[in-house]
C-alpha atoms as a PDB file:
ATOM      1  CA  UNK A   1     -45.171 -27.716  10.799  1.00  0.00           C
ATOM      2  CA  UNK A   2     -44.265 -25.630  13.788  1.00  0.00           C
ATOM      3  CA  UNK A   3     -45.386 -28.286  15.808  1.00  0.00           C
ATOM      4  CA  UNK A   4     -42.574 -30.838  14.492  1.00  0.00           C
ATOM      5  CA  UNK A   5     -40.073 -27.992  14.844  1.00  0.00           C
ATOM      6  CA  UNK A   6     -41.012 -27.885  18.437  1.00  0.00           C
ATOM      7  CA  UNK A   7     -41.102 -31.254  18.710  1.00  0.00           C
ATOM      8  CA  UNK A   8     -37.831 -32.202  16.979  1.00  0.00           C
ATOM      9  CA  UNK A   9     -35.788 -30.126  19.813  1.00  0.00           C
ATOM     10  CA  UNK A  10     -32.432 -27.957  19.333  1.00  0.00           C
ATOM     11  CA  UNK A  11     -31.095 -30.440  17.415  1.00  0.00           C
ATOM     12  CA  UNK A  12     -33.598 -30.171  14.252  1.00  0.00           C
ATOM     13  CA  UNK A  13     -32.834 -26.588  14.626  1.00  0.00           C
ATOM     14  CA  UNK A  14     -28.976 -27.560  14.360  1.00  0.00           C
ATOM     15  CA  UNK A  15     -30.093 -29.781  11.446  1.00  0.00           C
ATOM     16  CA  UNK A  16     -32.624 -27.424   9.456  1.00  0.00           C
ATOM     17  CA  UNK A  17     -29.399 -24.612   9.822  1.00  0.00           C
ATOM     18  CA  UNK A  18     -27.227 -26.978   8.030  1.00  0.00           C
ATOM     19  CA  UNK A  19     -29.711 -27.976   5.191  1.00  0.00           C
ATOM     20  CA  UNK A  20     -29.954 -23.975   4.504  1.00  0.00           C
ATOM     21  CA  UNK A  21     -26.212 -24.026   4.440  1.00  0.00           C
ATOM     22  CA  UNK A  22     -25.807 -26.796   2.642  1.00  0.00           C
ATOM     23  CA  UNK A  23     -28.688 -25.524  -0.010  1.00  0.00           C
ATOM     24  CA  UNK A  24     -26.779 -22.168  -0.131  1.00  0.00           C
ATOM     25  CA  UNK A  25     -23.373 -23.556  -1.449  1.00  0.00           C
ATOM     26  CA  UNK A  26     -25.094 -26.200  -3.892  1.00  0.00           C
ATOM     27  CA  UNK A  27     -27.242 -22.909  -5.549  1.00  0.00           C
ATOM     28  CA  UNK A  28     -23.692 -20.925  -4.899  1.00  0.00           C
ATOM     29  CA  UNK A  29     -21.622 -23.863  -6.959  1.00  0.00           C
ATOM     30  CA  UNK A  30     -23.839 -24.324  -9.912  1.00  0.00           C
ATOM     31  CA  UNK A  31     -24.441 -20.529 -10.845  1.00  0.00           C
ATOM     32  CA  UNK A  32     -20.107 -20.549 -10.837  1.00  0.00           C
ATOM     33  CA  UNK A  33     -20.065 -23.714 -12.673  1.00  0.00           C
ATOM     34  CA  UNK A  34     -22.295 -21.978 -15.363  1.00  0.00           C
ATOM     35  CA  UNK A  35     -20.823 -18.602 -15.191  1.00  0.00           C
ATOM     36  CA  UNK A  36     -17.148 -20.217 -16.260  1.00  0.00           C
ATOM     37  CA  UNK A  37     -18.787 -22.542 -19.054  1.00  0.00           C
ATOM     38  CA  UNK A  38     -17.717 -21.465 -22.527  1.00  0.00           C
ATOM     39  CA  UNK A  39     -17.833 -23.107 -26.238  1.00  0.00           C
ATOM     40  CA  UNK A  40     -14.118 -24.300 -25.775  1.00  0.00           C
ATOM     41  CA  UNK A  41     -13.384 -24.647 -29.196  1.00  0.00           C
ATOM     42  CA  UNK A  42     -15.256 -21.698 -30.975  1.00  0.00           C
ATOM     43  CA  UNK A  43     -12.464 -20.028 -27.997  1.00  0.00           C
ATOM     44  CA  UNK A  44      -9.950 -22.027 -29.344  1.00  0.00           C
ATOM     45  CA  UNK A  45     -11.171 -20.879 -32.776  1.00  0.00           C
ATOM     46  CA  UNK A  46     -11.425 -17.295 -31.905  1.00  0.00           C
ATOM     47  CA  UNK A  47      -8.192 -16.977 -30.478  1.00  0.00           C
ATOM     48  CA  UNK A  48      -5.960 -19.207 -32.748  1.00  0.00           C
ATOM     49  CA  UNK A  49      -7.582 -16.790 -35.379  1.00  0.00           C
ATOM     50  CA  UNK A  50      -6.153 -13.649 -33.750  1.00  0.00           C
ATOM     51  CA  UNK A  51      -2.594 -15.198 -32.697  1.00  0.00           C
ATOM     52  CA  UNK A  52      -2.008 -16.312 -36.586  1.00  0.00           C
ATOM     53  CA  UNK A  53      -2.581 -11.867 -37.271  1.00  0.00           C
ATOM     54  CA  UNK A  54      -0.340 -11.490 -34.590  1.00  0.00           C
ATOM     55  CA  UNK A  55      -3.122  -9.648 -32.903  1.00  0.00           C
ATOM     56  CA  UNK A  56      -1.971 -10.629 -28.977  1.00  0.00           C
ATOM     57  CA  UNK A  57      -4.096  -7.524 -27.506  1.00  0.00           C
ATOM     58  CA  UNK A  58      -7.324  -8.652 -29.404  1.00  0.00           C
ATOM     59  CA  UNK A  59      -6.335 -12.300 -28.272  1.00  0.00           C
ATOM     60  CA  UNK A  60      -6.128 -11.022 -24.916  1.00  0.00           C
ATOM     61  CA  UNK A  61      -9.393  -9.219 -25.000  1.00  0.00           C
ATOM     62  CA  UNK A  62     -11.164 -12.355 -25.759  1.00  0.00           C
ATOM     63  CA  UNK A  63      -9.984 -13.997 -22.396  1.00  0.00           C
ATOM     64  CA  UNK A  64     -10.665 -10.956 -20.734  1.00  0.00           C
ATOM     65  CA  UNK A  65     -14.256 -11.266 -22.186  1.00  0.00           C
ATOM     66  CA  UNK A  66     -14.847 -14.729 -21.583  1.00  0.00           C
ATOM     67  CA  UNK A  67     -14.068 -15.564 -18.259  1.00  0.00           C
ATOM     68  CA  UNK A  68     -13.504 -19.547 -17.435  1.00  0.00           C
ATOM     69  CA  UNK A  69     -10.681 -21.691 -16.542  1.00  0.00           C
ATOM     70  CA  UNK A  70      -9.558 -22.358 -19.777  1.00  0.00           C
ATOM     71  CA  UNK A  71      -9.693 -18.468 -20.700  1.00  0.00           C
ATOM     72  CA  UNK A  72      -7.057 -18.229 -17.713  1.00  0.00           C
ATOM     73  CA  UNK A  73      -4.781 -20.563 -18.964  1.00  0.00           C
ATOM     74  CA  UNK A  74      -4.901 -19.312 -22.249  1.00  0.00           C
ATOM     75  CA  UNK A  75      -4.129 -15.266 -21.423  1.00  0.00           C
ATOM     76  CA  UNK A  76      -1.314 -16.323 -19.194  1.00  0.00           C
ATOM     77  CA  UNK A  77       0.037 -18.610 -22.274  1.00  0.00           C
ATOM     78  CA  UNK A  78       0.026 -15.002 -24.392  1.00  0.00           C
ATOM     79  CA  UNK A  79       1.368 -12.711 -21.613  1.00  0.00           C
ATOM     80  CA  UNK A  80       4.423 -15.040 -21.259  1.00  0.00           C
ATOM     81  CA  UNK A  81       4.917 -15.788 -24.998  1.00  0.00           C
ATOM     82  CA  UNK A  82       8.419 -14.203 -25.256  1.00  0.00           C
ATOM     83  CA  UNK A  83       9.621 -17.176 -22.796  1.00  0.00           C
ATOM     84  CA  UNK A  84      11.111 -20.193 -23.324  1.00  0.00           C
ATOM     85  CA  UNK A  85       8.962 -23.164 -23.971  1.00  0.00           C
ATOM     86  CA  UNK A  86       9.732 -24.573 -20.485  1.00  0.00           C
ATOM     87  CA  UNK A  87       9.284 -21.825 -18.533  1.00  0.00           C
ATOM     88  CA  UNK A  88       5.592 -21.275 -20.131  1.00  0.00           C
ATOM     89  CA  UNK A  89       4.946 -24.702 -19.608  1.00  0.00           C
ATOM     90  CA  UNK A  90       5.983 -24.197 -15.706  1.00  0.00           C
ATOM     91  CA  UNK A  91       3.828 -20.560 -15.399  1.00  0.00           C
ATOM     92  CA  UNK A  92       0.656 -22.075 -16.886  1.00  0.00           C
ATOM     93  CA  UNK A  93       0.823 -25.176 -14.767  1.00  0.00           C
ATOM     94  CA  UNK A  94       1.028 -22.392 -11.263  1.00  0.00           C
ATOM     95  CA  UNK A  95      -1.886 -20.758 -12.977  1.00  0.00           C
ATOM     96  CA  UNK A  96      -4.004 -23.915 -13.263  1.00  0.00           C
ATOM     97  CA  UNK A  97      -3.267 -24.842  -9.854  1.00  0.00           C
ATOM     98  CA  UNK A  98      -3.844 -20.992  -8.547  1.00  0.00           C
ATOM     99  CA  UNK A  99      -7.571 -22.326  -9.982  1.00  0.00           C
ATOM    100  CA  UNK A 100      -7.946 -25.367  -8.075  1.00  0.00           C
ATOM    101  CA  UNK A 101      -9.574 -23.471  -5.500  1.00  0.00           C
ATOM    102  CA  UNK A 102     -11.541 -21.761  -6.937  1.00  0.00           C
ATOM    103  CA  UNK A 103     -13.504 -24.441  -8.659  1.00  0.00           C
ATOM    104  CA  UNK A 104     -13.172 -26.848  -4.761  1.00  0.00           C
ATOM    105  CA  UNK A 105     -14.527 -23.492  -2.997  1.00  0.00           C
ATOM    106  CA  UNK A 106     -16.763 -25.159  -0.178  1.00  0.00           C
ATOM    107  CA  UNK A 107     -17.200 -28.233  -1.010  1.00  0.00           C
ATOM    108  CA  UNK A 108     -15.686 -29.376   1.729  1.00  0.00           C
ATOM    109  CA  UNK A 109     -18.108 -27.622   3.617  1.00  0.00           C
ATOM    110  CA  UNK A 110     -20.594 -29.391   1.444  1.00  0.00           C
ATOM    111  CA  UNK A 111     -19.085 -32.292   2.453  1.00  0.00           C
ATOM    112  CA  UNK A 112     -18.780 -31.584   5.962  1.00  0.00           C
ATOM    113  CA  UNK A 113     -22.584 -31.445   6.153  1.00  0.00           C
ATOM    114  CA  UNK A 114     -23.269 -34.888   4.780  1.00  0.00           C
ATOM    115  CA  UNK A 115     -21.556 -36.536   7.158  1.00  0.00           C
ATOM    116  CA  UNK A 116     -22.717 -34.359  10.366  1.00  0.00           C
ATOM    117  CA  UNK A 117     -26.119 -34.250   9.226  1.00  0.00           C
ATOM    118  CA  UNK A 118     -27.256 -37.540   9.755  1.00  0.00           C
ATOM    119  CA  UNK A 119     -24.757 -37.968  13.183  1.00  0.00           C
ATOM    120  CA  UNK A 120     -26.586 -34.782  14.308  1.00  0.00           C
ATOM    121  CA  UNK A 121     -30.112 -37.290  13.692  1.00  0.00           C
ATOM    122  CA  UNK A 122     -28.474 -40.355  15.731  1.00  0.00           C
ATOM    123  CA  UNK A 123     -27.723 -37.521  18.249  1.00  0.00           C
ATOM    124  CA  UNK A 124     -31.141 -36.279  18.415  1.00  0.00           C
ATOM    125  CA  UNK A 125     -32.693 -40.379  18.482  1.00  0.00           C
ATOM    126  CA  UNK A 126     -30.180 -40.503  21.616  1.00  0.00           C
ATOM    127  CA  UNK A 127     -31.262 -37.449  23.572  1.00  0.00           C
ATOM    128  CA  UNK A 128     -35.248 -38.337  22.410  1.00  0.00           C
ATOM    129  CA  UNK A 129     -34.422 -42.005  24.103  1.00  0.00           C
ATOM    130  CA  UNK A 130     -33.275 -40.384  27.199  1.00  0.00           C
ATOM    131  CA  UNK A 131     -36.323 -38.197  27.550  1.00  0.00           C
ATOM    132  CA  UNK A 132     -38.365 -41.347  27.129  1.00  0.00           C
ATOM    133  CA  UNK A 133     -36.483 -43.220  30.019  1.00  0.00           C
ATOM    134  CA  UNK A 134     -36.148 -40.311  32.005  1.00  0.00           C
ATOM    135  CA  UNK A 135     -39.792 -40.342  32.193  1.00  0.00           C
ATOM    136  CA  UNK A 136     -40.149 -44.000  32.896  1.00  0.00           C
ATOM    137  CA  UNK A 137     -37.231 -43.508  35.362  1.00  0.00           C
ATOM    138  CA  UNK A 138     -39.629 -41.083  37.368  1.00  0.00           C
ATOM    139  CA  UNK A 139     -42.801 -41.889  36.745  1.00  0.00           C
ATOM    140  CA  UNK A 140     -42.875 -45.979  36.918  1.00  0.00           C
ATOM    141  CA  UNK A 141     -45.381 -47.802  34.627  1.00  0.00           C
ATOM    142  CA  UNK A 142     -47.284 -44.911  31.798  1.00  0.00           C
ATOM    143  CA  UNK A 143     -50.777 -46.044  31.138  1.00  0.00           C
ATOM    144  CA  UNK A 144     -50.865 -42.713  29.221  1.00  0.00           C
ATOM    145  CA  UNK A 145     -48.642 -42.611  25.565  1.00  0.00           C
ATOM    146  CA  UNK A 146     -49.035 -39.015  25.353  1.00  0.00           C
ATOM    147  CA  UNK A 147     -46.141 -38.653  28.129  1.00  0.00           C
ATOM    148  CA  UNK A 148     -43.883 -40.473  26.631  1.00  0.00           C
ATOM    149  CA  UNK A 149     -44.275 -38.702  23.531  1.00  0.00           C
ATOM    150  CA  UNK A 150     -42.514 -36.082  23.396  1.00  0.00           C
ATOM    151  CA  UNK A 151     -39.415 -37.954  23.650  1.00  0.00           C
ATOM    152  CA  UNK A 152     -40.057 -40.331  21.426  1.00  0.00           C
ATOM    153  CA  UNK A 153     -40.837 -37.574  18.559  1.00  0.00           C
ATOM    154  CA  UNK A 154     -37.870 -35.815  19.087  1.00  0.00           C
ATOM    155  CA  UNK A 155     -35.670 -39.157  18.125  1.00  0.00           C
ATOM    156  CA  UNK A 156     -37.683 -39.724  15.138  1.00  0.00           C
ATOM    157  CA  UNK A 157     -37.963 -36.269  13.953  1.00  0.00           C
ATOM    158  CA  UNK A 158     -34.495 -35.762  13.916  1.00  0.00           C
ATOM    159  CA  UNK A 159     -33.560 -39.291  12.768  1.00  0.00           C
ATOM    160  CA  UNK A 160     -35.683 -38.329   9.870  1.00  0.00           C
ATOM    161  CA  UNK A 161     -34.746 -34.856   8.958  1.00  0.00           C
ATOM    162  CA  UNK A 162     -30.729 -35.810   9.612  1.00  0.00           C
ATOM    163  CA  UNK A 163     -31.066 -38.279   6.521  1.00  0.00           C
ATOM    164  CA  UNK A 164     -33.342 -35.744   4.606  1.00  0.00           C
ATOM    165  CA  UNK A 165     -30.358 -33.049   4.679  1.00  0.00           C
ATOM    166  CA  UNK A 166     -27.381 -36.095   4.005  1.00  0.00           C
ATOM    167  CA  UNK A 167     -28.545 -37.540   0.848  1.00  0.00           C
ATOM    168  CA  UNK A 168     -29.469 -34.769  -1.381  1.00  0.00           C
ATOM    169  CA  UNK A 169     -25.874 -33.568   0.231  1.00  0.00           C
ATOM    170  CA  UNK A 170     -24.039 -36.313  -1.178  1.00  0.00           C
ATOM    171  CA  UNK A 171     -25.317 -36.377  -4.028  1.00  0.00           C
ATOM    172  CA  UNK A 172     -24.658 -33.054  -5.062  1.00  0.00           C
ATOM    173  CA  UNK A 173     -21.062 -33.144  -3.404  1.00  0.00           C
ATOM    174  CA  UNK A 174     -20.483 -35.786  -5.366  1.00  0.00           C
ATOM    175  CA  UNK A 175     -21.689 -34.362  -8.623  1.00  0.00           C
ATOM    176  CA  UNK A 176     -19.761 -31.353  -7.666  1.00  0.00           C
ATOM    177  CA  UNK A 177     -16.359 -32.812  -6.830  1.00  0.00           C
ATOM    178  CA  UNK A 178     -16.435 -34.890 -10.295  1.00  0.00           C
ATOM    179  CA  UNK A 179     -17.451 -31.767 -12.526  1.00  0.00           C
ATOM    180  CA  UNK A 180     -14.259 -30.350 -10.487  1.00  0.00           C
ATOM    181  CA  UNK A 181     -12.129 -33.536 -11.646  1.00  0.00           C
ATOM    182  CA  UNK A 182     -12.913 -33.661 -14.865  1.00  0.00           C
ATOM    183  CA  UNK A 183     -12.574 -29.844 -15.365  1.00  0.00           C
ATOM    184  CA  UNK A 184      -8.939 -30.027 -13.547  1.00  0.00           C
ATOM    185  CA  UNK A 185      -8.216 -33.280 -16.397  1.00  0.00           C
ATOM    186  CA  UNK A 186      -9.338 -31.441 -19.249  1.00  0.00           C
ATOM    187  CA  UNK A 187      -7.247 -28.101 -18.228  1.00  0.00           C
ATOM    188  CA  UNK A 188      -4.194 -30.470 -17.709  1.00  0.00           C
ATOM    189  CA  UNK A 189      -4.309 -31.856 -21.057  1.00  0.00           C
ATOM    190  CA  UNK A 190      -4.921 -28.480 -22.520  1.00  0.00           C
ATOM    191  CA  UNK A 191      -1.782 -27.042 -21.623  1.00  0.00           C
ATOM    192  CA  UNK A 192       0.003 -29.000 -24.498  1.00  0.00           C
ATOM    193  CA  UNK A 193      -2.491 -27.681 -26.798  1.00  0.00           C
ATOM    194  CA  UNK A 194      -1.785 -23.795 -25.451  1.00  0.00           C
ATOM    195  CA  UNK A 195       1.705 -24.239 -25.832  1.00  0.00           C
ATOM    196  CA  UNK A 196       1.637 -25.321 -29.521  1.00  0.00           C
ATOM    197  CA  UNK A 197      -1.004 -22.711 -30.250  1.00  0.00           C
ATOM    198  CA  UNK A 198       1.262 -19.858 -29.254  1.00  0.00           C
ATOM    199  CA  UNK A 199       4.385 -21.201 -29.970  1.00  0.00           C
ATOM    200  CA  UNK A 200       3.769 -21.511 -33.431  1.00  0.00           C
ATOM    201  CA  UNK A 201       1.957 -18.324 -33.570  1.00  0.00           C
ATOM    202  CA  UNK A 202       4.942 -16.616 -32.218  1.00  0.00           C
ATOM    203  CA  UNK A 203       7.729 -19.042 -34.573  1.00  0.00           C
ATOM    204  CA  UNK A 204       4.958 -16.891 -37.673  1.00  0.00           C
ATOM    205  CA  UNK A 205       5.187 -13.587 -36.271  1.00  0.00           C
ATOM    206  CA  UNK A 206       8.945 -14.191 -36.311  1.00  0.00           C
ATOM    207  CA  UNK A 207       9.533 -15.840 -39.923  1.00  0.00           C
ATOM    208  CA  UNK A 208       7.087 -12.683 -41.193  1.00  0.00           C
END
């Protein structure tokens, strides 16, 4: 192993540094992903239950004590309840976008590294070739392989390992960037939903 790290040249070192990067915000992305997941509609449930008591501060608790996206939405719905329908509508569309990046936070990076990674493996194929020439260049005719091998290692090496780190790395910044999608689609056409909810619980509250 330490021999194809020595072999593959700075640039598998450039490589290997941006698969443990890369690994870092996949692991990084998926324990966020399932810290925010909730049972939407047992939260739905829950707090539909404690607006029709008029119990806001319980209502608010339960956001508070289930943290996700939707549980956002939702608390910033209550807080502004005393507001015209509008202006609710308005605040809980800023606080869905105030979440867009926290559910895109570096996958850009993510997808920074798919790209470079394998250009970093034509760049290492390039500087292997030259080796190889440079060799030929001074040496003439090689009736021994071994010289020419070290050159010719580093360009496959890194070839190699460049498409190793780029395809898991698309693949999971792909996967990532449509959970992201369809997380900012279903919090879009919740905010109809919220403003019912607490409208009517508020319209109850009032007729009581």
């Amino acid at each position: 192993m330490l021999n194809v790290l020595i072999k593959g040249g700075p640039v598998l070192w450039a490589i290997i540094l941006l698969a443990f990067i890369g690994t870092a915000i996949v692991i990084e992305r998926i324990l966020y992903f399932r810290k925010i997941r909730v049972d939407e509609e047992k939260l739905f449930r829950r707090i539909k239950s404690s607006l029709e008591k008029g119990h806001f501060d319980e209502a608010l608790y339960i956001c508070d004590t289930n943290y996700s996206p939707l549980s956002v939405l939702i608390k910033v719905g209550i807080e502004h309840r005393d507001h015209p329908e509008h202006i609710q509508r308005e605040v809980i569309k800023d606080a869905a976008n105030q979440e867009v990046p926290r559910l895109e936070k570096n996958l850009s990076g993510l997808g920074t590294i798919a790209h470079i990674a394998p250009l970093l493996g034509l760049l290492g194929t390039v500087t292997g070739t030259m080796k190889t020439f440079g060799v030929l260049g001074q040496f003439g005719a090689v009736t021994d392989p071994g010289i020419l091998a070290t050159g010719i290692s580093e360009a496959l090496i890194t070839t190699v390992a460049g498409i190793l780190v780029a395809v898991p790395a698309v693949i999971f910044y792909n996967y990532l960037v449509t959970k992201v999608n369809l997380l900012l689609i279903k919090m879009e056409n919740q905010v109809n939903s919220l403003i019912l909810m607490i409208n009517a619980s508020k319209k109850r509250q009032g007729a009581s």
